[in-house]
N, C-alpha and C. Protein backbone atom coordinates (compact mmCIF):
# COMPACT_ATOMS: atom_id res chain seq x y z
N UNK A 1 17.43 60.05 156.35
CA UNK A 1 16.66 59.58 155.21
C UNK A 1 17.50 58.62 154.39
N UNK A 2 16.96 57.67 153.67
CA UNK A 2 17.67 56.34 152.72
C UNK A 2 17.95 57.50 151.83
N UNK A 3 18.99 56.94 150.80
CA UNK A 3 19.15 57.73 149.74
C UNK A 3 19.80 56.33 148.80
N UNK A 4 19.49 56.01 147.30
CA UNK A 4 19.53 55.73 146.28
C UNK A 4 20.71 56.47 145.40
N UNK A 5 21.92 56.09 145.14
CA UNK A 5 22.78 56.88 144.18
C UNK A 5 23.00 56.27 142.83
N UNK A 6 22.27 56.24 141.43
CA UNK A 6 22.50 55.73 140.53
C UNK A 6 23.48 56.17 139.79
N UNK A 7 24.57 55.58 139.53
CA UNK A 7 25.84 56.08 138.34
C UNK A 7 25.52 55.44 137.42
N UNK A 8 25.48 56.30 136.21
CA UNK A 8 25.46 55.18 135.38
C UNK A 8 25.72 56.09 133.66
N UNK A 9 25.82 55.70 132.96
CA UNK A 9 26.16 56.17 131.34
C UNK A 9 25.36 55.36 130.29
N UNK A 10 24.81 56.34 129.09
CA UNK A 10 23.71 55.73 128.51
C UNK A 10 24.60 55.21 127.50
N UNK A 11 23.94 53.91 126.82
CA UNK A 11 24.06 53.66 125.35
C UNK A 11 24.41 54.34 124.64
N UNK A 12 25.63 53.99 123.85
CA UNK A 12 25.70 54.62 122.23
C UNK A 12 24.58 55.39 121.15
N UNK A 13 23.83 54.43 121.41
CA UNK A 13 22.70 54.60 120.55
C UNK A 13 21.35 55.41 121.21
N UNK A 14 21.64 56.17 122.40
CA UNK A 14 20.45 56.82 122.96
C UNK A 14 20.95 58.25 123.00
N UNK A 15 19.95 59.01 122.43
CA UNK A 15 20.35 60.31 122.70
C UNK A 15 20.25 61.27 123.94
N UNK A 16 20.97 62.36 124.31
CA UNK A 16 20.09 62.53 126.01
C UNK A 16 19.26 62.99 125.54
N UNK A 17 18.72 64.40 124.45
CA UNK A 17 17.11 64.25 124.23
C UNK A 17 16.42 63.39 124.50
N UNK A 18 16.27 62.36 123.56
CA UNK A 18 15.25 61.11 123.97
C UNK A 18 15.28 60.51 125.11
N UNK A 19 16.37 60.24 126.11
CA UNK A 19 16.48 59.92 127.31
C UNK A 19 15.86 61.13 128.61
N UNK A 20 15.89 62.49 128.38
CA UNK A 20 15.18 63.39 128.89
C UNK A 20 13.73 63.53 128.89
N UNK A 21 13.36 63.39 127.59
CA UNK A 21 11.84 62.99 127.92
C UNK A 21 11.44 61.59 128.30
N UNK A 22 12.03 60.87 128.13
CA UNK A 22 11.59 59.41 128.72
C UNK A 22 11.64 59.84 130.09
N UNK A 23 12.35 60.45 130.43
CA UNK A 23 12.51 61.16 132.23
C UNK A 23 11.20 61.19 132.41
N UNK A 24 11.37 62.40 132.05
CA UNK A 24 10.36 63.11 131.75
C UNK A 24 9.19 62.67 131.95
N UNK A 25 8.47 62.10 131.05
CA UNK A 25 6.69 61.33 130.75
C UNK A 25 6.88 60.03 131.26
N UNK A 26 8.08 59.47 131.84
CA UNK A 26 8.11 57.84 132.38
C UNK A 26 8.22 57.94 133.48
N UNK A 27 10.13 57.73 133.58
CA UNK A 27 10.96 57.05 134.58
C UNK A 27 10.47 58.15 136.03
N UNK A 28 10.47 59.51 135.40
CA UNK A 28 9.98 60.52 137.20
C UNK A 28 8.87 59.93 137.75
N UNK A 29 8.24 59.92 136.94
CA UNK A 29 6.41 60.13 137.25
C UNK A 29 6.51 58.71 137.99
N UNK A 30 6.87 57.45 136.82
CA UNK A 30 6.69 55.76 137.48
C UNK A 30 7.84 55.90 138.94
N UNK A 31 9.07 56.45 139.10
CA UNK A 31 9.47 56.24 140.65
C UNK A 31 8.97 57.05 141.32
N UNK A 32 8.17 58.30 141.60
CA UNK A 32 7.61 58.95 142.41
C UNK A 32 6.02 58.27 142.56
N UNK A 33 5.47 57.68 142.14
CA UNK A 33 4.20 56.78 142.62
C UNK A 33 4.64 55.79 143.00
N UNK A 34 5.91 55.02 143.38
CA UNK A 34 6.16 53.95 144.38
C UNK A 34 5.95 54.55 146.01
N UNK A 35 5.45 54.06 147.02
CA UNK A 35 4.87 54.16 148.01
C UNK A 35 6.80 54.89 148.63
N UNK A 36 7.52 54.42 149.04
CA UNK A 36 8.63 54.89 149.69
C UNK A 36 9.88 55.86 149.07
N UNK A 37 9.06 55.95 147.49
CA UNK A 37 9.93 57.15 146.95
C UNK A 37 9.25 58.37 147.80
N UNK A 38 10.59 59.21 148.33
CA UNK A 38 9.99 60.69 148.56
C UNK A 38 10.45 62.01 147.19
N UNK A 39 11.54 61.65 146.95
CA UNK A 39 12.20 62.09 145.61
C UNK A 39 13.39 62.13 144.87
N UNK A 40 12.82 62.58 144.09
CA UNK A 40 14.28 61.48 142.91
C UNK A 40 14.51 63.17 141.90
N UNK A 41 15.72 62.90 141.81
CA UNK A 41 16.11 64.00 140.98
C UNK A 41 17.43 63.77 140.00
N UNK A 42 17.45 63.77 138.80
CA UNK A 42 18.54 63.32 138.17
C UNK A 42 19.06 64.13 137.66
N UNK A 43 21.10 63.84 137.50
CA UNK A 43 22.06 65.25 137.52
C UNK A 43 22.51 64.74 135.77
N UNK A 44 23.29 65.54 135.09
CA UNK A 44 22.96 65.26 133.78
C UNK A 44 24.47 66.70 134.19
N UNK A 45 26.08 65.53 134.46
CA UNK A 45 27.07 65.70 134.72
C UNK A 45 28.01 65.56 133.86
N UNK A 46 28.33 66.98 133.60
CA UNK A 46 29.25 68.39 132.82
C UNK A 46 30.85 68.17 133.02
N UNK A 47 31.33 67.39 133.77
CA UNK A 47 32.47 67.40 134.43
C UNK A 47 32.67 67.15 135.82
N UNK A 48 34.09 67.08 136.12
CA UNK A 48 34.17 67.19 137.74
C UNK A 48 35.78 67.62 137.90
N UNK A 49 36.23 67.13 139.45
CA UNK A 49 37.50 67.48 139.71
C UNK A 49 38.15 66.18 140.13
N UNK A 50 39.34 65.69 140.08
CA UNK A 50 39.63 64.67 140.74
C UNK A 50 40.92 64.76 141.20
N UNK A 51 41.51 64.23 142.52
CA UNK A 51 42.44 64.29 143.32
C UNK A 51 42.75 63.33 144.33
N UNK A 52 43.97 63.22 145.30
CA UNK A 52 44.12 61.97 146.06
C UNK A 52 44.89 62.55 147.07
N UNK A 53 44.07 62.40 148.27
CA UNK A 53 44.52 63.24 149.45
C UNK A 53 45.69 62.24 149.81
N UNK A 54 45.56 61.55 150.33
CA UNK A 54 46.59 60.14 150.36
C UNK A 54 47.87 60.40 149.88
N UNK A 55 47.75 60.31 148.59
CA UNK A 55 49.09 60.68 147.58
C UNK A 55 49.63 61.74 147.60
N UNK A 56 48.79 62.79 147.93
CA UNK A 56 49.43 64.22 147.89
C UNK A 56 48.88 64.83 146.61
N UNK A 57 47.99 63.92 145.72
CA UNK A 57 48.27 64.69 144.87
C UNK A 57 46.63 65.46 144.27
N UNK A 58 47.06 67.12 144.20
CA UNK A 58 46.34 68.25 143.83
C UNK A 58 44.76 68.04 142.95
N UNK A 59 44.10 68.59 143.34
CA UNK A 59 42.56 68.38 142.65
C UNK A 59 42.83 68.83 141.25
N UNK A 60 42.72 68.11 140.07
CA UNK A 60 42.66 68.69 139.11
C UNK A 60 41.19 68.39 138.05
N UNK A 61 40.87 69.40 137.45
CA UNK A 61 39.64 68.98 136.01
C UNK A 61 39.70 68.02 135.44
N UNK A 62 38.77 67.44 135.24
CA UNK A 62 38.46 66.21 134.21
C UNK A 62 36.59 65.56 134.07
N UNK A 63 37.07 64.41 133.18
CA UNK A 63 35.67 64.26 132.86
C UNK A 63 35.21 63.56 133.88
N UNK A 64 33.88 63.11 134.24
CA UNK A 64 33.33 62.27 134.67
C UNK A 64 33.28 61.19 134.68
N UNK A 65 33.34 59.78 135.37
CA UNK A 65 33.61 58.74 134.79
C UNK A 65 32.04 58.38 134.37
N UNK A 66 31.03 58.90 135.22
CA UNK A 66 29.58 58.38 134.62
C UNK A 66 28.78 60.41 134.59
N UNK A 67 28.14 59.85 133.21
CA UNK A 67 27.35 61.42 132.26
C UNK A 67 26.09 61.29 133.45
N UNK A 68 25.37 60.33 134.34
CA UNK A 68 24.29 60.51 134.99
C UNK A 68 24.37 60.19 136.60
N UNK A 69 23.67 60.98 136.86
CA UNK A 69 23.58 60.54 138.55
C UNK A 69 22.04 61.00 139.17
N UNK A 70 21.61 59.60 139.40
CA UNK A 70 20.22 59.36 139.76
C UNK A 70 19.99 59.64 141.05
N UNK A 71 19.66 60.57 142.09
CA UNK A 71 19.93 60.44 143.48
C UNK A 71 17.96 60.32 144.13
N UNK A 72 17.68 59.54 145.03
CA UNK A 72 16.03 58.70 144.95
C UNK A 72 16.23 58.79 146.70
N UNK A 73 15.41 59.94 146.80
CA UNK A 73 15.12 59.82 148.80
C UNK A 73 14.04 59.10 148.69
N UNK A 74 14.35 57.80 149.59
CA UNK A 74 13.37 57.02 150.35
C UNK A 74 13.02 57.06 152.05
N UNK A 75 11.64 56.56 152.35
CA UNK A 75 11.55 56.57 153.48
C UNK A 75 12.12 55.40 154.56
N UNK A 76 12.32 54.77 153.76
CA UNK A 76 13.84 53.75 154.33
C UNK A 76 14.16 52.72 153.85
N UNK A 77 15.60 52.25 153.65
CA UNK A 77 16.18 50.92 152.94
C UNK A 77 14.92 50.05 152.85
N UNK A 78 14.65 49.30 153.76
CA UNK A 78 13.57 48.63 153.56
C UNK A 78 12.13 48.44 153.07
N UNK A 79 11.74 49.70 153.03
CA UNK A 79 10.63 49.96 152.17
C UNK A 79 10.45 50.45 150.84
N UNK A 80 11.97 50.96 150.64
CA UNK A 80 12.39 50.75 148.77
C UNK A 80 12.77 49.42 148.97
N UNK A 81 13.45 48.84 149.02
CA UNK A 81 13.52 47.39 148.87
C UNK A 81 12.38 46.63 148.48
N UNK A 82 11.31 46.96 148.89
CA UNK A 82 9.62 46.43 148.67
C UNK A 82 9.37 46.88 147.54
N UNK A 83 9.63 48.14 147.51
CA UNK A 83 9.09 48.92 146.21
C UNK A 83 9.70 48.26 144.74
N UNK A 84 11.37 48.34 145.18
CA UNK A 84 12.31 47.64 144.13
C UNK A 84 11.70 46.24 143.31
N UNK A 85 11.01 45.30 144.13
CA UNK A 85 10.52 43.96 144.33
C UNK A 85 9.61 44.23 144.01
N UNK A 86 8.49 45.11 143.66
CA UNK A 86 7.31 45.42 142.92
C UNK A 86 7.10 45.39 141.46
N UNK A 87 5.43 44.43 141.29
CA UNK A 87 5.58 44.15 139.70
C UNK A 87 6.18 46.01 138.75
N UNK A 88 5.62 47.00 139.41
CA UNK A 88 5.71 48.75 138.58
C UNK A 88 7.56 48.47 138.72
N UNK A 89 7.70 48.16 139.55
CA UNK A 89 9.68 48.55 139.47
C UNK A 89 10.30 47.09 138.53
N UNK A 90 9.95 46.18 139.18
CA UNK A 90 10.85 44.94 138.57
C UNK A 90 10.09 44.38 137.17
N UNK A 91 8.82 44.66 136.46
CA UNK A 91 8.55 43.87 135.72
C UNK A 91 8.48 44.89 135.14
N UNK A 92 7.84 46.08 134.92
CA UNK A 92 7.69 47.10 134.04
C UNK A 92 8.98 48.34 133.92
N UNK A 93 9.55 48.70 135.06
CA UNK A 93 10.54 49.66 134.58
C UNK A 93 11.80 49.60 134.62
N UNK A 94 12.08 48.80 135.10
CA UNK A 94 13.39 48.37 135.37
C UNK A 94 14.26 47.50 134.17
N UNK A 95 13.18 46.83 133.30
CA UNK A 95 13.75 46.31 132.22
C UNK A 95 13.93 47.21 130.77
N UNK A 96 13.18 47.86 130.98
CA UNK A 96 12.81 49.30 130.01
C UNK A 96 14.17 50.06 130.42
N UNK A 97 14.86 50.58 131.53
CA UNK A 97 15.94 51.05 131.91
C UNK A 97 16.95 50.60 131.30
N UNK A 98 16.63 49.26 131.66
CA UNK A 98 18.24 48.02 131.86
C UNK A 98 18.38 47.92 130.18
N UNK A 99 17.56 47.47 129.54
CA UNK A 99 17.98 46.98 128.35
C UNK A 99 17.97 48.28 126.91
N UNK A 100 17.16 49.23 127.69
CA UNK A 100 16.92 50.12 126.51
C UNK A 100 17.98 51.34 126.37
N UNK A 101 17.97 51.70 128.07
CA UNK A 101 19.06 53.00 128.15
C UNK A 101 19.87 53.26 128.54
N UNK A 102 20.44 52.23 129.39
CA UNK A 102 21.52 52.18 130.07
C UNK A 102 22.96 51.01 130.02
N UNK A 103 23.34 52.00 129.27
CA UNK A 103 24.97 50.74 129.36
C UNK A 103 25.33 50.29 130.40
N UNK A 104 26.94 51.10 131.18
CA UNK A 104 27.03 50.93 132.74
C UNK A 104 26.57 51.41 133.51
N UNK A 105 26.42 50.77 135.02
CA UNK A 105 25.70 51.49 135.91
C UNK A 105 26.53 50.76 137.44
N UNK A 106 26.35 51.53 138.44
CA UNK A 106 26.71 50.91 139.68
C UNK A 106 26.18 52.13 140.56
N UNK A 107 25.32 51.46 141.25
CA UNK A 107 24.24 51.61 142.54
C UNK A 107 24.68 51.63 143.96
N UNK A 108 24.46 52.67 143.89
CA UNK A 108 24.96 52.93 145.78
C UNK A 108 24.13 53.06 146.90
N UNK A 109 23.89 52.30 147.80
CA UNK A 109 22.73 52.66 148.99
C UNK A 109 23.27 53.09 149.99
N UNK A 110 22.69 54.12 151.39
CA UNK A 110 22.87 54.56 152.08
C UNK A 110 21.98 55.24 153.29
N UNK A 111 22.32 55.73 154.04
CA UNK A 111 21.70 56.46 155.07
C UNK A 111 22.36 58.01 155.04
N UNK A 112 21.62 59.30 155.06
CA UNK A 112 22.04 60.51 155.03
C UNK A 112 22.46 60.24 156.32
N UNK A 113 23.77 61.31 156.59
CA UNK A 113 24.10 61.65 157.71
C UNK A 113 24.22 63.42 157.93
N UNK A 114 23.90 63.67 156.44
CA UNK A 114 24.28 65.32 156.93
C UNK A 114 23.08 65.79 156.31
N UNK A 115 22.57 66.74 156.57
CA UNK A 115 21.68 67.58 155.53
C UNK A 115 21.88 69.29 156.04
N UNK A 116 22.19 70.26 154.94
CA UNK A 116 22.52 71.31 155.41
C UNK A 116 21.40 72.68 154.25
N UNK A 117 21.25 73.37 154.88
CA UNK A 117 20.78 74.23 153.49
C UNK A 117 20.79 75.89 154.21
N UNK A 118 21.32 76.69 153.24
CA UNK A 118 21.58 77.95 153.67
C UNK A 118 20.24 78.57 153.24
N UNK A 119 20.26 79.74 154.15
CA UNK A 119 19.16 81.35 153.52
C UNK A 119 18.93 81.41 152.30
């Protein structure tokens, strides 16, 4: 399956309340009625660990470099790509994103290679 990885950190000036319901009553609802979204689920990230196998050196706690992570199963690169290029994505929500709630961001595309799920 395609998979969509959004990093990204909100504005100064946005609260995650108000950014949760915009989730919420907008941004879910408008990417799950694009034809090649299958689903989108966003992480709302507490921390992490970081380390460098390379270097030798030990996993330790710290913050996150980005507070959000957008992860968007599609039915393939190319048919989000269409979707992306659609007046609902490029003229209506995407600028509402870009300019209203989101400071940095950097976008990752891909192909799953693993999928696992226990009992």
């Amino acid at each position: 399956m395609a998979k969509e990885i959004i990093l990204y950190n909100l504005r100064d000036d946005v609260t995650d309340e108000d950014y949760k319901k915009w989730c919420e009553d907008y941004k879910g609802p408008t990417l799950l009625s694009l034809g090649s979204v299958k689903s989108f689920t966003l992480v709302n990230m507490l921390g992490g660990v970081k380390g460098n196998g390379k270097d030798g050196v030990p996993p330790e706690p710290g913050p996150s470099p980005y507070k959000y992570i957008g992860i968007l199963d599609s039915t393939s690169l190319e048919e989000w790509d269409k979707d992306r290029n659609s007046k609902t994505f490029k003229d209506e929500f995407f600028p509402q994103w870009f300019s209203k709630w989101v400071a940095d961001f950097y976008v990752l595309a891909g192909m799953e290679v693993y999928e696992g799920e226990s009992d």
